[in-house]
Protein backbone atom coordinates (compact mmCIF):
# COMPACT_ATOMS: atom_id res chain seq x y z
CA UNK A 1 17.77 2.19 -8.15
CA UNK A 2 17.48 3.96 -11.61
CA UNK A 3 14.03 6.26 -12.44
CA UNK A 4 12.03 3.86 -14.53
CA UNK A 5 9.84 5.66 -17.02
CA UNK A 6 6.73 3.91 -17.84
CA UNK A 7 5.99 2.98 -21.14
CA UNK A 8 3.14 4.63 -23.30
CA UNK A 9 0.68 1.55 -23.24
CA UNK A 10 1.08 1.28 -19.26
CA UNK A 11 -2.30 0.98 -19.02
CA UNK A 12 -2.55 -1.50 -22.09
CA UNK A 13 -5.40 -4.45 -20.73
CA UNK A 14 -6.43 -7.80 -21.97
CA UNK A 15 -9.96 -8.75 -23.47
CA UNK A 16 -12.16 -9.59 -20.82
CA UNK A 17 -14.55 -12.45 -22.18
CA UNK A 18 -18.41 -12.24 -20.51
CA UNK A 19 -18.04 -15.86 -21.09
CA UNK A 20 -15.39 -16.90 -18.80
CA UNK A 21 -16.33 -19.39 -16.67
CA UNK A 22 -17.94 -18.37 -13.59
CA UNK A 23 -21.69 -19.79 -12.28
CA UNK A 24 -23.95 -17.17 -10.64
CA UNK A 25 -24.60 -17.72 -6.86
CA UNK A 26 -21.15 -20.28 -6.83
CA UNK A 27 -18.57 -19.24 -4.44
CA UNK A 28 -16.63 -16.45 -5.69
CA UNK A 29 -13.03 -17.27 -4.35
CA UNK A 30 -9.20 -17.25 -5.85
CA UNK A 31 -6.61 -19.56 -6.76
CA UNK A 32 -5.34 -19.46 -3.24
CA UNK A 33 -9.04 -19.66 -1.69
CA UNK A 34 -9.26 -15.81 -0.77
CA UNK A 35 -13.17 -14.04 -1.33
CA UNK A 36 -14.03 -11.09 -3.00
CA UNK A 37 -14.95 -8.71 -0.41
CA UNK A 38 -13.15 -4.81 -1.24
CA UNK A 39 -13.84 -3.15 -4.29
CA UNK A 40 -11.38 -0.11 -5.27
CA UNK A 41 -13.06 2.04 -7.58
CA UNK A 42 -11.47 5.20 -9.16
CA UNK A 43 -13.16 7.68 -10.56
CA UNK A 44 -10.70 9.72 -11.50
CA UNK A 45 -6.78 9.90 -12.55
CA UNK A 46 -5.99 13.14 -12.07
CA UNK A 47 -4.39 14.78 -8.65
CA UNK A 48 -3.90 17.91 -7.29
CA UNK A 49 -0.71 16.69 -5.52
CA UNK A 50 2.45 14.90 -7.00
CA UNK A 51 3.08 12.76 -3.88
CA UNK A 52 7.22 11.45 -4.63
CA UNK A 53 5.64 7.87 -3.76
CA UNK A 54 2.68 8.44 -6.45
CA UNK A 55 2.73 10.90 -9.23
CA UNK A 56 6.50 12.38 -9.07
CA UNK A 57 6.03 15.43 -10.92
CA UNK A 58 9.39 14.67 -13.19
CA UNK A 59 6.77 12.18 -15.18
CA UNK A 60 3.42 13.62 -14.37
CA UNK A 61 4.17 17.01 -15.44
CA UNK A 62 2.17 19.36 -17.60
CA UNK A 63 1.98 17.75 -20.35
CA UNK A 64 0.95 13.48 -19.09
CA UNK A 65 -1.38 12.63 -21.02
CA UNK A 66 -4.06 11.92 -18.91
CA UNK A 67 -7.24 10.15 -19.84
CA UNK A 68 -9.89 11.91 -21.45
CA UNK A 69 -12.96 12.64 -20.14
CA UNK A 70 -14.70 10.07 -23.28
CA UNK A 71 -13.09 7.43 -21.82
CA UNK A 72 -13.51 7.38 -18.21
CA UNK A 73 -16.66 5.47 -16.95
CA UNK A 74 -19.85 7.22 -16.66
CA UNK A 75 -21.67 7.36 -13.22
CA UNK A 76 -24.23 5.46 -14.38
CA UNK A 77 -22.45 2.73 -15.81
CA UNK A 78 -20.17 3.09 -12.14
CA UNK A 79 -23.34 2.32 -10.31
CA UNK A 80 -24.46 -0.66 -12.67
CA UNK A 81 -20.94 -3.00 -12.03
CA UNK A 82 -20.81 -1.91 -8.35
CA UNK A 83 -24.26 -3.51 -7.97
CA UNK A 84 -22.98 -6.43 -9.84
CA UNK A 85 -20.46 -6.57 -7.67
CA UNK A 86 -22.41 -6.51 -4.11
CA UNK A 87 -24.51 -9.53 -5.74
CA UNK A 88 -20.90 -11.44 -5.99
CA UNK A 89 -20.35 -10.95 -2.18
CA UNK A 90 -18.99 -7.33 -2.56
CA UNK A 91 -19.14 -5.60 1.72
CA UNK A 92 -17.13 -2.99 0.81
CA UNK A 93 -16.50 0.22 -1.67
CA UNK A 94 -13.92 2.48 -1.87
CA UNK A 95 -14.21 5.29 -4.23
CA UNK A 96 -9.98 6.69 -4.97
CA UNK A 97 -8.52 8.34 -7.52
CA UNK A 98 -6.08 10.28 -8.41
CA UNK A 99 -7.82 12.38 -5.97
CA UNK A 100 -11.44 11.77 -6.11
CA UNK A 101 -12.90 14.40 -5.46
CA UNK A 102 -11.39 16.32 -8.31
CA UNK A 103 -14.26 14.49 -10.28
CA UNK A 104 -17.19 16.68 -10.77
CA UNK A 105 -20.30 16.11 -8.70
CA UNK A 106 -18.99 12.89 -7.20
CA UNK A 107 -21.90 13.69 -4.40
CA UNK A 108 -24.50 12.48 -7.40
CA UNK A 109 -22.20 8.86 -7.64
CA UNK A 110 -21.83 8.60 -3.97
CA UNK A 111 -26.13 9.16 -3.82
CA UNK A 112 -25.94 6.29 -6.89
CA UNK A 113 -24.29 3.45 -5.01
CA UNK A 114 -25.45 4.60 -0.91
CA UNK A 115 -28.70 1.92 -1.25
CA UNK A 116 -26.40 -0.74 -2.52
CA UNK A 117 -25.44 -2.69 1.02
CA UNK A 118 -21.79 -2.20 1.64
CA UNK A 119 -19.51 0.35 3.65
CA UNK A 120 -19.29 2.67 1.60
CA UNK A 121 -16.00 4.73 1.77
CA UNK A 122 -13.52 7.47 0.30
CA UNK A 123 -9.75 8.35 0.88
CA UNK A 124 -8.84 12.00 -0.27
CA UNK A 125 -5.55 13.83 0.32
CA UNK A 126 -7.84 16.34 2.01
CA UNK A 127 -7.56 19.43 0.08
CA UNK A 128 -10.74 19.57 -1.40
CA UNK A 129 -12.52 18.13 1.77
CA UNK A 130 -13.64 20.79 3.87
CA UNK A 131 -16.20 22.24 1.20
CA UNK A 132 -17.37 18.72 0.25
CA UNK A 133 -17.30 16.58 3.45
CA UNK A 134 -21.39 17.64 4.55
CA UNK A 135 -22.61 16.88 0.78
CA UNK A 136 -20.67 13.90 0.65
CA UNK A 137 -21.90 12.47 3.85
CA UNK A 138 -25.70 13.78 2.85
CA UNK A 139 -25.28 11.66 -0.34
CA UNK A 140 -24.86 8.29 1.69
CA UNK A 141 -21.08 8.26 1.99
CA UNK A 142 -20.39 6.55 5.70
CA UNK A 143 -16.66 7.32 6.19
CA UNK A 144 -13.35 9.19 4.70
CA UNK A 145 -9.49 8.31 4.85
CA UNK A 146 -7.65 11.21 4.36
CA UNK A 147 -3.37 10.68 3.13
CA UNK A 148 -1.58 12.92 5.72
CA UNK A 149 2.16 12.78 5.90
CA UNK A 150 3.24 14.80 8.07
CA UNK A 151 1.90 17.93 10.33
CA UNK A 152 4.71 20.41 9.26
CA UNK A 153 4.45 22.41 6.36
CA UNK A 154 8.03 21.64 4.90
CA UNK A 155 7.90 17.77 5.30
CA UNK A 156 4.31 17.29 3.95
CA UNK A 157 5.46 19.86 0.92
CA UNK A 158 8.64 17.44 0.33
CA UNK A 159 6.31 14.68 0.12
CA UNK A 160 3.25 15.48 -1.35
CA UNK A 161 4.89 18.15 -3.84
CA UNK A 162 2.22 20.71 -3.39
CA UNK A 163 1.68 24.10 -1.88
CA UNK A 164 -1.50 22.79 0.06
CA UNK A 165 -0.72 23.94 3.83
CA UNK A 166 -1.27 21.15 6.32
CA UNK A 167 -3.74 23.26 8.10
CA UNK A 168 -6.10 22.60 5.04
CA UNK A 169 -6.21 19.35 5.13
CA UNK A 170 -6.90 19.55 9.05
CA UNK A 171 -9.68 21.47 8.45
CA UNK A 172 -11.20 18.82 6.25
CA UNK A 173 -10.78 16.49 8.92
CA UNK A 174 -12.60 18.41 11.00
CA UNK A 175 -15.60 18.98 8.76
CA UNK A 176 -15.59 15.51 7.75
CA UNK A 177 -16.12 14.51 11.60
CA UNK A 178 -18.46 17.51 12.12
CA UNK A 179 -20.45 15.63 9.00
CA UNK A 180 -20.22 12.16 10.54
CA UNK A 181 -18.00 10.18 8.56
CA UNK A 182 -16.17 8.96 11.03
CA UNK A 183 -14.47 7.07 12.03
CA UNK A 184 -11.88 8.77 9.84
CA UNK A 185 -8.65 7.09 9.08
CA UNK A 186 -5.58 9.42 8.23
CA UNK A 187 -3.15 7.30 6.24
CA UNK A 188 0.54 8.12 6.81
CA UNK A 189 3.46 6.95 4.03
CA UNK A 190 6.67 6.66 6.12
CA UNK A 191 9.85 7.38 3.78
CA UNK A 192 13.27 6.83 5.24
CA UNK A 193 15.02 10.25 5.30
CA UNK A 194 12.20 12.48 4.70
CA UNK A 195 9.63 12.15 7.16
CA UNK A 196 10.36 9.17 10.12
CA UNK A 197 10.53 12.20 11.98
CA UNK A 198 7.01 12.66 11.99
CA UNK A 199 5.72 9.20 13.31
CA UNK A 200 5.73 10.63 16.97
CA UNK A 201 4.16 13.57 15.93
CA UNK A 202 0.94 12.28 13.88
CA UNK A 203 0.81 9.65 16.55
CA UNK A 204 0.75 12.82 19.33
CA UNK A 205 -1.42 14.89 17.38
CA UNK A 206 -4.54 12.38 16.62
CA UNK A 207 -4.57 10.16 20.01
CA UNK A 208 -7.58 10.70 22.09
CA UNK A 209 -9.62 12.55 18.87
CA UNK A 210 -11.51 9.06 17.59
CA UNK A 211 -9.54 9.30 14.34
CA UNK A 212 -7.28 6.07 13.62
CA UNK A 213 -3.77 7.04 12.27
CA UNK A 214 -2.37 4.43 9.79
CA UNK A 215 1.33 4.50 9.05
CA UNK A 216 2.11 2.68 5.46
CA UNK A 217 5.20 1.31 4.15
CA UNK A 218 7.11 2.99 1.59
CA UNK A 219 6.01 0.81 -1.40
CA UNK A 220 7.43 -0.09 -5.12
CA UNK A 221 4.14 0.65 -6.73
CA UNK A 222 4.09 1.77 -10.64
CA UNK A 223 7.20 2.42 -12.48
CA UNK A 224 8.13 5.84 -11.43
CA UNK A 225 8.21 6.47 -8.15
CA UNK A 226 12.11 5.68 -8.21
CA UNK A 227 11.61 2.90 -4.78
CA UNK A 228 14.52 1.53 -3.35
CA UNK A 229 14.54 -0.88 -0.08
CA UNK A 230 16.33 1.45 1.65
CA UNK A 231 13.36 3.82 1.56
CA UNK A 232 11.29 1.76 3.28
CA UNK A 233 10.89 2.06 7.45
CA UNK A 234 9.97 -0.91 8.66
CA UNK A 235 6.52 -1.62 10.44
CA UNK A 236 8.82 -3.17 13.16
CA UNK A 237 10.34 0.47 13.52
CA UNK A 238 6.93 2.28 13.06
CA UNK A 239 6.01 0.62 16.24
CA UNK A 240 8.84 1.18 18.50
CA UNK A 241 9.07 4.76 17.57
CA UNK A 242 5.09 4.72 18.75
CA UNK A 243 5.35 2.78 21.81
CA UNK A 244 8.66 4.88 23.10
CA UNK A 245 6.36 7.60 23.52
CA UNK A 246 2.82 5.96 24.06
CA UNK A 247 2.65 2.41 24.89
CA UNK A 248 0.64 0.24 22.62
CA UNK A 249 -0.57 -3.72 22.56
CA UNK A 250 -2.19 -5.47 19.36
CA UNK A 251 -5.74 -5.91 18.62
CA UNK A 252 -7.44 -8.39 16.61
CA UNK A 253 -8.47 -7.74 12.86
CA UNK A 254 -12.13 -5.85 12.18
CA UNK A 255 -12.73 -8.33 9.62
CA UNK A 256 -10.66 -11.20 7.38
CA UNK A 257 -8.41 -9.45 4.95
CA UNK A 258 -7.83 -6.63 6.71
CA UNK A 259 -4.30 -5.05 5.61
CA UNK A 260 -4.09 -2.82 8.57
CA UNK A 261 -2.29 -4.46 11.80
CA UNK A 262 -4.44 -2.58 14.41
CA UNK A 263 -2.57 -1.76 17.45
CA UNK A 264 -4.77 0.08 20.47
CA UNK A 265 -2.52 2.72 23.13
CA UNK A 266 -2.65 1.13 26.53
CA UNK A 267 -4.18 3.83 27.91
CA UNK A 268 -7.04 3.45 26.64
CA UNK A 269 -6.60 7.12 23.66
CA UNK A 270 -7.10 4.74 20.41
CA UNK A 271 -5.92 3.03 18.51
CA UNK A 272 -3.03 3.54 15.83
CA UNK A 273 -2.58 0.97 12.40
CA UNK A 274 0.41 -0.42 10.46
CA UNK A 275 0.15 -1.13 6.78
CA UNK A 276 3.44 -3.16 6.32
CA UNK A 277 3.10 -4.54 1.97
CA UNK A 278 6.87 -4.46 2.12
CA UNK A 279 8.03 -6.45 5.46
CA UNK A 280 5.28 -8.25 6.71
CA UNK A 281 3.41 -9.38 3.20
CA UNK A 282 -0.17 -9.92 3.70
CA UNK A 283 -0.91 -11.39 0.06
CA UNK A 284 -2.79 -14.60 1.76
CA UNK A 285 -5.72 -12.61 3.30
CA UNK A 286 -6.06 -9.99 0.17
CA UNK A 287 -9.86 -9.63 -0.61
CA UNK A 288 -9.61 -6.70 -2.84
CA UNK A 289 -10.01 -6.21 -6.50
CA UNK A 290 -9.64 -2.55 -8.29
CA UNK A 291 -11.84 -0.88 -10.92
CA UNK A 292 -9.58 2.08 -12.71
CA UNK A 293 -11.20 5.18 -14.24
CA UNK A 294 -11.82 3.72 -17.57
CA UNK A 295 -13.31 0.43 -16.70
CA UNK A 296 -10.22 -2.16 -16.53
CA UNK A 297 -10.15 -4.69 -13.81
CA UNK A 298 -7.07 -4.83 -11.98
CA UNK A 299 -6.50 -7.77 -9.56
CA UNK A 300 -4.07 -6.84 -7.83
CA UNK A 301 -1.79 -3.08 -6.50
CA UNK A 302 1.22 -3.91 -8.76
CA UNK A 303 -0.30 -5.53 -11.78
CA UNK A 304 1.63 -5.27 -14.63
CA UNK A 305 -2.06 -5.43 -16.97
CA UNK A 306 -5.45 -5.08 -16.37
CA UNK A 307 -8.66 -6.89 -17.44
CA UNK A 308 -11.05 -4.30 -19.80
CA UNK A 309 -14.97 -4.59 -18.32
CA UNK A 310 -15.52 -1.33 -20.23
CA UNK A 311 -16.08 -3.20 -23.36
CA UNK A 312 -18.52 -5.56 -21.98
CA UNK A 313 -20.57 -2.99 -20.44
CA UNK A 314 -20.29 -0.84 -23.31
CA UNK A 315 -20.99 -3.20 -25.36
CA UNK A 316 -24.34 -4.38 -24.44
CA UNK A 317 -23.87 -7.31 -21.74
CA UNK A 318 -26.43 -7.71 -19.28
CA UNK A 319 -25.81 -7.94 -15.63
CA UNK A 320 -25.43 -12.01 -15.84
CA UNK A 321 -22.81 -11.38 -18.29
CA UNK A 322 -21.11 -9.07 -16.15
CA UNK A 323 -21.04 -11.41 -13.49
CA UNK A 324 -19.86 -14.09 -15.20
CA UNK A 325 -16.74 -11.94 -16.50
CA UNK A 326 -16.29 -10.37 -13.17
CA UNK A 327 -16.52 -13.94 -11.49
CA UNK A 328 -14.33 -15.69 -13.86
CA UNK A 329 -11.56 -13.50 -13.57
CA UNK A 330 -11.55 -13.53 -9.67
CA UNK A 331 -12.08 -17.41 -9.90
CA UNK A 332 -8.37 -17.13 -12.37
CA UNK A 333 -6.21 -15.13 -9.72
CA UNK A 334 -3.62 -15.98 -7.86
CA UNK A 335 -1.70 -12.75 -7.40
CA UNK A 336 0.83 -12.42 -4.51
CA UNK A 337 3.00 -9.80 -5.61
CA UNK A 338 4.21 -8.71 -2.10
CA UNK A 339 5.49 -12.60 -0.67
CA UNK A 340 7.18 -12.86 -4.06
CA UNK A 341 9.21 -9.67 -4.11
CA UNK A 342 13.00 -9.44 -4.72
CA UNK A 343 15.36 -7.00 -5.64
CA UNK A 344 14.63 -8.47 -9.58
CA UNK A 345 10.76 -8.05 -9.23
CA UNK A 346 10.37 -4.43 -7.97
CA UNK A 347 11.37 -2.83 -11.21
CA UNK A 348 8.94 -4.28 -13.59
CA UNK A 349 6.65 -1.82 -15.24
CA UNK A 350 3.55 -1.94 -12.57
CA UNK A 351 0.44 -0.01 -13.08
CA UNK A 352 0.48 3.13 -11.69
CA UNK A 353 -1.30 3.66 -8.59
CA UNK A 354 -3.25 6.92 -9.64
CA UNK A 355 -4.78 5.07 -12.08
CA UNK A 356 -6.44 2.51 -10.07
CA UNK A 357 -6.14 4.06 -6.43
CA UNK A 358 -4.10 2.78 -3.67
């Protein structure tokens, strides 16, 4: 498949009216009868990595323009809507970027939204973790996921397109347990041809530690990431691959809408996940709704457009009016990218995912 580059506006949104029609207290389902539960917030849409699946460098070189600093949202106005959003039914926050923690004194957001009752969360490539992991966890934060795709130095280069060694990232793992936020999930994106080779080994390396490995499949988010099917390792392969080695036996979901298929080593080491978008669509159960950097509400991973909240809180709106908006256009959606996807679909010009976090 040809390199798609996005076009300029890729982040171009619709109004968002604090009118739509939403009542406060009413059930806050979709379309297709699916909750709000998982709220994606990024604070940030800049990276220290060009991952080949996220931010290929060939697009998000030196001179992207990135969003400016103006027009990202301000903590405070952060920890306003993600209140809102725990009064809809919100259990669960995810702060992503870009890489999150690129965004100065992030500790001060994460101490902003700790009282507000949800899991509170993070997923980092891991770079920056080892110096922030015991302020982040003294803020309130409960628990990381850290992107690790492989545990040699040449594959996870080839992937993530940086010079970080794997042993930093490692060591952030390590001072993120040492702070408590555990238990820490280490997400994996498998990409036929580059690193398959390294299922075995991430499985090997984390079994028996408490930390849940996660391997993804190679996805056709955004416009630029050049996916083709044949990219993709299926989940089905994942697991045999896994279960040559260590034998493993499915587990039940933590909670509805899970999009991890948790799998536990019959041995009693752990357990090891399966995040399979491509092959094994999980659209149906999808709780989750994403906040990008500047305030736009995106309602699903490969939107095309987003829905602009920034306006509303900028402009005045009190929390009811928030709700309403918020409620009204989870009430509207009836995304299911992933069950609908054909060869046709994949190369329409999706929001990227370092704007609004995986």
């Amino acid at each position: 498949m040809p390199r798609i580059v996005p076009i300029a506006d890729h982040r171009r949104s619709r109004p968002l009216a604090a009118a739509d029609a939403f009542a406060p207290g009413a059930p806050v389902v979709d379309t297709l009868g699916r909750r709000l539960h998982d709220l994606r917030i990024s604070v940030t849409d800049r990276c220290n990595f060009r991952c080949v699946y996220c931010m290929p460098r060939d697009v998000f070189g030196r001179d992207y323009p990135f969003l400016p600093h103006d027009a990202l949202l301000t903590f405070e106005e952060i920890a306003r809507v993600a209140g809102v959003f725990a009064g809809l039914g919100v259990e669960k926050i995810r702060l992503t970027g870009g890489e999150p923690l690129l965004r100065k004194h992030l500790e001060k957001l994460v101490a902003m939204l700790a009282p507000l009752p949800v899991d509170l969360t993070l997923t980092t490539n891991g770079a920056l973790l080892a110096r922030k992991a015991q302020a982040l966890a003294d803020a309130g934060l409960k628990r990381v996921t850290v992107s690790l795709d492989a545990l040699d130095d040449a594959t996870f280069r080839a992937m993530g397109d940086t010079d970080t060694p794997v042993a930093t990232v490692l060591d952030g793992i390590d001072a993120a347990a040492r702070a408590g936020l555990a238990p820490i999930k280490v997400n994996a994106v498998i990409k036929r041809g580059v690193n398959e080779h390294a299922i075995a080994d991430l499985a090997r390396h984390f079994r028996g530690s408490g930390h849940i490995v996660r391997f993804i499949e190679y996805m056709d988010v955004g416009a630029t990431n050049g996916w083709r099917m044949d990219d993709v390792v299926p989940a089905s392969e994942i697991l045999d691959r896994i279960d040559r080695h260590f034998p493993i036996e499915p587990i039940g979901a933590n909670y509805g809408g899970e999009v991890a298929e948790r799998w536990r080593y019959r041995d009693g080491s752990g357990e090891v996940g399966v995040i399979a978008s491509v092959t094994r669509a999980f659209c149906r159960d999808c709780t989750r709704l994403r906040l990008s950097t500047d305030g736009k509400l995106y309602t699903c991973l490969f939107a095309t457009q987003g829905h602009d909240l920034r306006a509303i809180v900028r402009g005045g709106a009190d929390d009811d009016a928030l709700m309403r908006a918020i409620g009204g256009v989870w009430r509207q959606r009836g995304d299911r990218y992933s069950e609908l996807r054909t060869v046709a679909t994949a190369p329409a010009r999706k929001v990227e995912m370092s704007y609004i976090g995986g």
